[in-house]
Protein backbone atom coordinates (compact mmCIF):
# COMPACT_ATOMS: atom_id res chain seq x y z
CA UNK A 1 104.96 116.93 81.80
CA UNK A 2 103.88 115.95 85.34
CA UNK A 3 100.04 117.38 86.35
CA UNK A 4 102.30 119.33 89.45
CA UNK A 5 104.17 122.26 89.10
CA UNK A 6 107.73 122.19 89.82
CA UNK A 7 107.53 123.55 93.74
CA UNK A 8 105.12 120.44 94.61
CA UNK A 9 107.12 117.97 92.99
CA UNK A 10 110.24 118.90 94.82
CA UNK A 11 108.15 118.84 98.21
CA UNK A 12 107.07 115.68 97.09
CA UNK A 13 110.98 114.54 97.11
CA UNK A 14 111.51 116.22 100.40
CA UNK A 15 109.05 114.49 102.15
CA UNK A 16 110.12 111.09 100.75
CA UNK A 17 113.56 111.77 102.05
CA UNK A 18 112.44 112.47 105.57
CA UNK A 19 109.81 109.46 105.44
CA UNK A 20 112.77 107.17 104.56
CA UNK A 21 114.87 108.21 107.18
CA UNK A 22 111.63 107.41 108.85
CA UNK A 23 111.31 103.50 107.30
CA UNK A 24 114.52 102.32 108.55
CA UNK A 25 114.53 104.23 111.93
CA UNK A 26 111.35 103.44 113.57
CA UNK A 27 109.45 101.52 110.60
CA UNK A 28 106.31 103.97 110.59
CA UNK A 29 107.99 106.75 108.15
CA UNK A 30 106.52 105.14 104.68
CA UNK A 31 102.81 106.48 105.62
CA UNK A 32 104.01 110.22 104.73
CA UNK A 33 104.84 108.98 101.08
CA UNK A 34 101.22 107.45 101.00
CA UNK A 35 100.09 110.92 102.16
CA UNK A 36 102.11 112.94 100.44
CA UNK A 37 100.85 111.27 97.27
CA UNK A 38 97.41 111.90 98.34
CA UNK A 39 97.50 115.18 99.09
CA UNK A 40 99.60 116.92 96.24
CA UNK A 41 98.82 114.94 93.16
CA UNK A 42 95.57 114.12 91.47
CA UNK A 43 95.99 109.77 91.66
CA UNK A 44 92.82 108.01 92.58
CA UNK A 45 93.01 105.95 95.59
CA UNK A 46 94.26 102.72 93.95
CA UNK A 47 97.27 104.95 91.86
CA UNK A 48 98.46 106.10 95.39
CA UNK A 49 98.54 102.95 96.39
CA UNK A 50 99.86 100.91 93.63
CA UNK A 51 102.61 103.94 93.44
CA UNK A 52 103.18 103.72 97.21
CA UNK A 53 104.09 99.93 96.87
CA UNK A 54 106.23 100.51 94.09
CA UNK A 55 108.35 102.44 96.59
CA UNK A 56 108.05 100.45 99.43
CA UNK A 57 109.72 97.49 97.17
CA UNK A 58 112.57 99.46 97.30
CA UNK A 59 113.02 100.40 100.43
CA UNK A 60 112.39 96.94 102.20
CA UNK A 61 115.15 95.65 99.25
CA UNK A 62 117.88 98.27 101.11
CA UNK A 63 116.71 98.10 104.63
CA UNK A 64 116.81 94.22 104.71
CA UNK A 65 120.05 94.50 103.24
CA UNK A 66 121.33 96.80 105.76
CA UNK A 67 120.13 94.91 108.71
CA UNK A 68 121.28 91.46 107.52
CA UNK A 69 124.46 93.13 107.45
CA UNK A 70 124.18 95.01 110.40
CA UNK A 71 123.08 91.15 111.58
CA UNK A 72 120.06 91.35 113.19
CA UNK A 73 118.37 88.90 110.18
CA UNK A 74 121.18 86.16 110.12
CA UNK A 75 119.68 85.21 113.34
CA UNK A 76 117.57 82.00 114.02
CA UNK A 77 114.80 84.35 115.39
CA UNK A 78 115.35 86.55 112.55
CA UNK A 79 115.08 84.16 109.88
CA UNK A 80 111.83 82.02 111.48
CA UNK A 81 110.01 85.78 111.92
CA UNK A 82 110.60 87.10 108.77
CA UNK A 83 109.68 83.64 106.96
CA UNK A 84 106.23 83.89 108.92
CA UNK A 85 105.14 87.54 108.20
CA UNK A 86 106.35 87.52 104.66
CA UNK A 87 104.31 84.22 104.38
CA UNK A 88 101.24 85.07 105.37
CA UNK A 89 101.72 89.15 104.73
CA UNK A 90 101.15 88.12 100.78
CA UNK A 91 97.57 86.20 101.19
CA UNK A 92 96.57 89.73 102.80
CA UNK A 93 98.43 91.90 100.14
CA UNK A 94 96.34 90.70 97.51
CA UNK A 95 93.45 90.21 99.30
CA UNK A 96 93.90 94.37 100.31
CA UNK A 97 95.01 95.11 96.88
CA UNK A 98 91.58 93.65 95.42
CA UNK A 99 89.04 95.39 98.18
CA UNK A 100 90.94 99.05 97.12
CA UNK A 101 89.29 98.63 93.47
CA UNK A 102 85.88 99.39 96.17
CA UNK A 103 87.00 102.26 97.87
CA UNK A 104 86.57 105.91 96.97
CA UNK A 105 89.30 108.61 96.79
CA UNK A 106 87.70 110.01 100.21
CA UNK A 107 87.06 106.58 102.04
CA UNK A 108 90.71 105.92 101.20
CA UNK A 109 91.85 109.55 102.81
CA UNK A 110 89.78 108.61 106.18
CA UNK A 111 90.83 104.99 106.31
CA UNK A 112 94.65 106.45 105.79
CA UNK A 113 93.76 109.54 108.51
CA UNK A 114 92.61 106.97 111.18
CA UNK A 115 95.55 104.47 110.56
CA UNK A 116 97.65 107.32 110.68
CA UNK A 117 96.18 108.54 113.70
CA UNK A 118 96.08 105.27 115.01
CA UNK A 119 99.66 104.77 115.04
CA UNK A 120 100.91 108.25 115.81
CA UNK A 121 98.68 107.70 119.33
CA UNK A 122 100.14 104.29 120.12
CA UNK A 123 103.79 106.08 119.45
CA UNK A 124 103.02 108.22 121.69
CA UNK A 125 101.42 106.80 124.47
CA UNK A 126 104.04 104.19 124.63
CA UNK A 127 106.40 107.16 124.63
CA UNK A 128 104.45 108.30 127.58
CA UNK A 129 103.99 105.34 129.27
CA UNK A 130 107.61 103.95 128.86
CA UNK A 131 105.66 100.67 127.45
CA UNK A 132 107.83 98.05 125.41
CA UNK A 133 107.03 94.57 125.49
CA UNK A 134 103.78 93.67 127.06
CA UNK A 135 103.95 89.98 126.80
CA UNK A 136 106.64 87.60 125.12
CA UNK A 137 105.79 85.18 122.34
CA UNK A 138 107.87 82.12 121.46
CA UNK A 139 108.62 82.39 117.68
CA UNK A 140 109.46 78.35 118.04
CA UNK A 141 106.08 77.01 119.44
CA UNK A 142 103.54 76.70 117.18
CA UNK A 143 101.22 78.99 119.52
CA UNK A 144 103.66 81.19 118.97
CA UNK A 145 103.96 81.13 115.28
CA UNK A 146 99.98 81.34 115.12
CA UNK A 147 100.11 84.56 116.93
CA UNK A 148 102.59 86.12 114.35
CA UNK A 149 101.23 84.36 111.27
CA UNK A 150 97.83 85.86 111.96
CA UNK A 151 99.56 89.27 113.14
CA UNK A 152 101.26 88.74 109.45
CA UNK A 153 97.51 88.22 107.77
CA UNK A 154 96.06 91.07 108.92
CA UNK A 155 99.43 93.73 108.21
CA UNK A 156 99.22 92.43 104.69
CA UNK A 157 95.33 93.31 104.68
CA UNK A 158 95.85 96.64 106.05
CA UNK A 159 99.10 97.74 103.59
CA UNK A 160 97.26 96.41 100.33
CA UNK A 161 94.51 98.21 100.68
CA UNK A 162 95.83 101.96 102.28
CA UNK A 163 98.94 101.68 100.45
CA UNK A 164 101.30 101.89 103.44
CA UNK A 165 104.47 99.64 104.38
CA UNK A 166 103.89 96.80 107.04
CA UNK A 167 107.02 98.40 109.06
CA UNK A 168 104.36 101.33 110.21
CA UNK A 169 102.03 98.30 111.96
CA UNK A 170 104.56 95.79 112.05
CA UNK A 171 107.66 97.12 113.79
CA UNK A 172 105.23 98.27 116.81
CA UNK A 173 103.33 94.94 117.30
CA UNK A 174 106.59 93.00 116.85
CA UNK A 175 107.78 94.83 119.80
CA UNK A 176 104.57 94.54 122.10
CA UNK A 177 104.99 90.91 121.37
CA UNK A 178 108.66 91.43 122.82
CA UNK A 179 111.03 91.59 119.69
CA UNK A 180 113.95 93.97 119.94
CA UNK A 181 113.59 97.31 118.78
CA UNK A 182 116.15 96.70 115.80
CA UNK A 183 115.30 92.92 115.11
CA UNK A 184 111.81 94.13 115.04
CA UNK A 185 112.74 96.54 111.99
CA UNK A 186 115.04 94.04 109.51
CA UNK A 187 112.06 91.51 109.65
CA UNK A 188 109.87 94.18 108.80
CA UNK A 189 111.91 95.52 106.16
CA UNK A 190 111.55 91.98 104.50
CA UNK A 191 108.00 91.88 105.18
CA UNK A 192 107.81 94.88 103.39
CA UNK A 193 109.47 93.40 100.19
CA UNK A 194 106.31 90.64 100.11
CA UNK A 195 103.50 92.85 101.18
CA UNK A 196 104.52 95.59 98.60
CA UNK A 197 105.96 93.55 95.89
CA UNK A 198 102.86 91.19 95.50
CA UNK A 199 99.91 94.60 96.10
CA UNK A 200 102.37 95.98 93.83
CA UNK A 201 101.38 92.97 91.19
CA UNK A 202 97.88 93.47 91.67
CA UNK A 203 97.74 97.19 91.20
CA UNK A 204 100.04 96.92 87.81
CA UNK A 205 97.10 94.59 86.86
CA UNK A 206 94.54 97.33 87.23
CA UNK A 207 96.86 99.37 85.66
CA UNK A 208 96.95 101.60 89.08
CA UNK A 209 100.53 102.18 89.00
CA UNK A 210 101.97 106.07 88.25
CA UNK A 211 105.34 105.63 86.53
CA UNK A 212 106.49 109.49 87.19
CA UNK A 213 105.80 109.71 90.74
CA UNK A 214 106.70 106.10 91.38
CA UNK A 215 110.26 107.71 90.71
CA UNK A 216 110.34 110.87 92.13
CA UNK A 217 109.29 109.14 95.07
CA UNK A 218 111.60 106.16 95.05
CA UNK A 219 115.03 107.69 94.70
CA UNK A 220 115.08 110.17 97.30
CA UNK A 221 112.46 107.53 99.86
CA UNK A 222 115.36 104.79 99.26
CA UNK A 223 118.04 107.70 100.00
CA UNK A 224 116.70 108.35 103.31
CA UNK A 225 116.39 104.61 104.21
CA UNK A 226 120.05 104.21 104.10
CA UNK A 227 120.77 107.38 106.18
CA UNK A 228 117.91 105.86 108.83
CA UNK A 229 119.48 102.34 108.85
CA UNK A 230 122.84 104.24 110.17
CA UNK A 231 121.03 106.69 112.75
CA UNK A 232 119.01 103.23 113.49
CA UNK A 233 122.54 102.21 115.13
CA UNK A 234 123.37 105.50 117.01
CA UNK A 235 120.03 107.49 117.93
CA UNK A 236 117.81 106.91 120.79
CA UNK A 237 114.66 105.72 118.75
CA UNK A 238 112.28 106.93 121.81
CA UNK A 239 112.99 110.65 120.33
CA UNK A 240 112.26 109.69 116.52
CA UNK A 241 108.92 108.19 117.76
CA UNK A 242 108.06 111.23 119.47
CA UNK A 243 108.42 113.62 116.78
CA UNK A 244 106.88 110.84 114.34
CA UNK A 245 103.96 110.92 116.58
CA UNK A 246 103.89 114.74 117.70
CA UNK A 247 103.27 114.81 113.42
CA UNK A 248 101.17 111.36 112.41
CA UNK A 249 98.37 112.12 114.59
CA UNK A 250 97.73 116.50 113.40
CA UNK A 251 97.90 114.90 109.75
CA UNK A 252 96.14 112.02 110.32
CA UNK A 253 93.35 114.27 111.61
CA UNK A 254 93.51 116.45 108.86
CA UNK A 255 93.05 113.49 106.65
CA UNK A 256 89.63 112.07 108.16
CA UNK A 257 87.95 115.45 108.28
């Protein structure tokens, strides 16, 4: 029997729905699994994230799917991005993955709370101050591939060790550095797959990894991923990121205190 009575469980699948929808809309929705897990079920800090990954597998599996054949990935740009932060998004996966065996269950819940804060304030003050790309890098110079290899380094650092997807960091920097909104979320989707898959690897190692709520979580996270890919396609995503942010940044405080 699970260590959660029946009522928490099925909030725990309710939340993972929404945060799906979340994942393939505006990339930051993965975070509420991470904090979900936190708050309603007694996993140390390297079970919620070694669980979190598990999930995030999945997800990046269907949203990369769905955006290849919605087309955004069969593009050149596509392709060259997604090869360069999934490359280098590994190297900090594991590194992250490793540094979480150091971190207590209440370091992890104010690292997560200021991330999460973190993001839900640049949501919203790009929201605010109608901000979108703020400069534009060439994917085909090697400056250019630099800038988004080490962007790539440090997502991967960041996921492995708070157990969140790179589409909650990635998806916003992608578009400051002037990819498309929806471009910006299939090459994150497949960065996801690599961050998760290989933190994944190194939390099965430290036998960190919660087989129960890995799939309570899953099924109804990878549900909601295919409902976001469609609204992706036929909702303004400036109104996603403001309720995403109008939430992030109350629970994100919550978290650190």
């Amino acid at each position: 029997m699970p260590p959660l009575p029946v009522e928490l469980v099925l909030v725990l699948v309710g939340i993972s729905l929404v945060a799906g929808v979340g994942c393939t809309t505006t990339g930051a929705g993965g975070v509420f699994v991470t904090i979900a897990l936190y708050a309603f079920t007694p996993l140390s800090s390297a079970e919620i994230a070694g669980t979190a990954h598990v999930v995030f597998v999945a997800v990046g599996v269907v949203g990369a799917v769905g955006f290849a054949r919605s087309g955004e990935l069969l593009e050149t740009d596509g392709r060259t991005l997604a090869a360069i932060l999934s490359g280098t998004s590994v190297l900090g996966a594991v590194a992250g993955a490793y540094l979480n065996a150091y971190v207590s269950r209440r370091l992890f819940s104010i690292l997560l709370g200021v991330l999460t804060v973190i993001t839900g304030g640049v949501l919203l003050y790009g929201q605010i101050r109608d901000l979108r790309s703020i400069v534009a890098v060439d994917s085909s110079a090697t400056s250019g591939r630099l800038v988004f290899g080490s962007v790539g380094l440090f997502l991967g650092i960041t996921a492995g060790l708070v157990g969140i997807g790179g589409p909650i960091l990635a998806v916003p920097a992608l578009v400051t550095l002037g990819v498309p909104m929806l471009l910006a979320l299939g090459i994150a989707q497949v960065q996801a797959i690599f961050i998760s898959g290989f933190a994944a690897s190194g939390y099965f190692v430290q036998e960190a990894i919660s087989p129960f709520f890995a799939t309570i979580t899953t099924v109804p996270t990878v549900i909601g991923a295919i409902g976001g890919w469609l609204l992706a396609h036929h909702v303004d995503p400036d109104h996603l990121e403001l309720v995403l942010s109008g939430i992030l940044i109350p629970v994100g405080l919550y978290l650190i205190l």
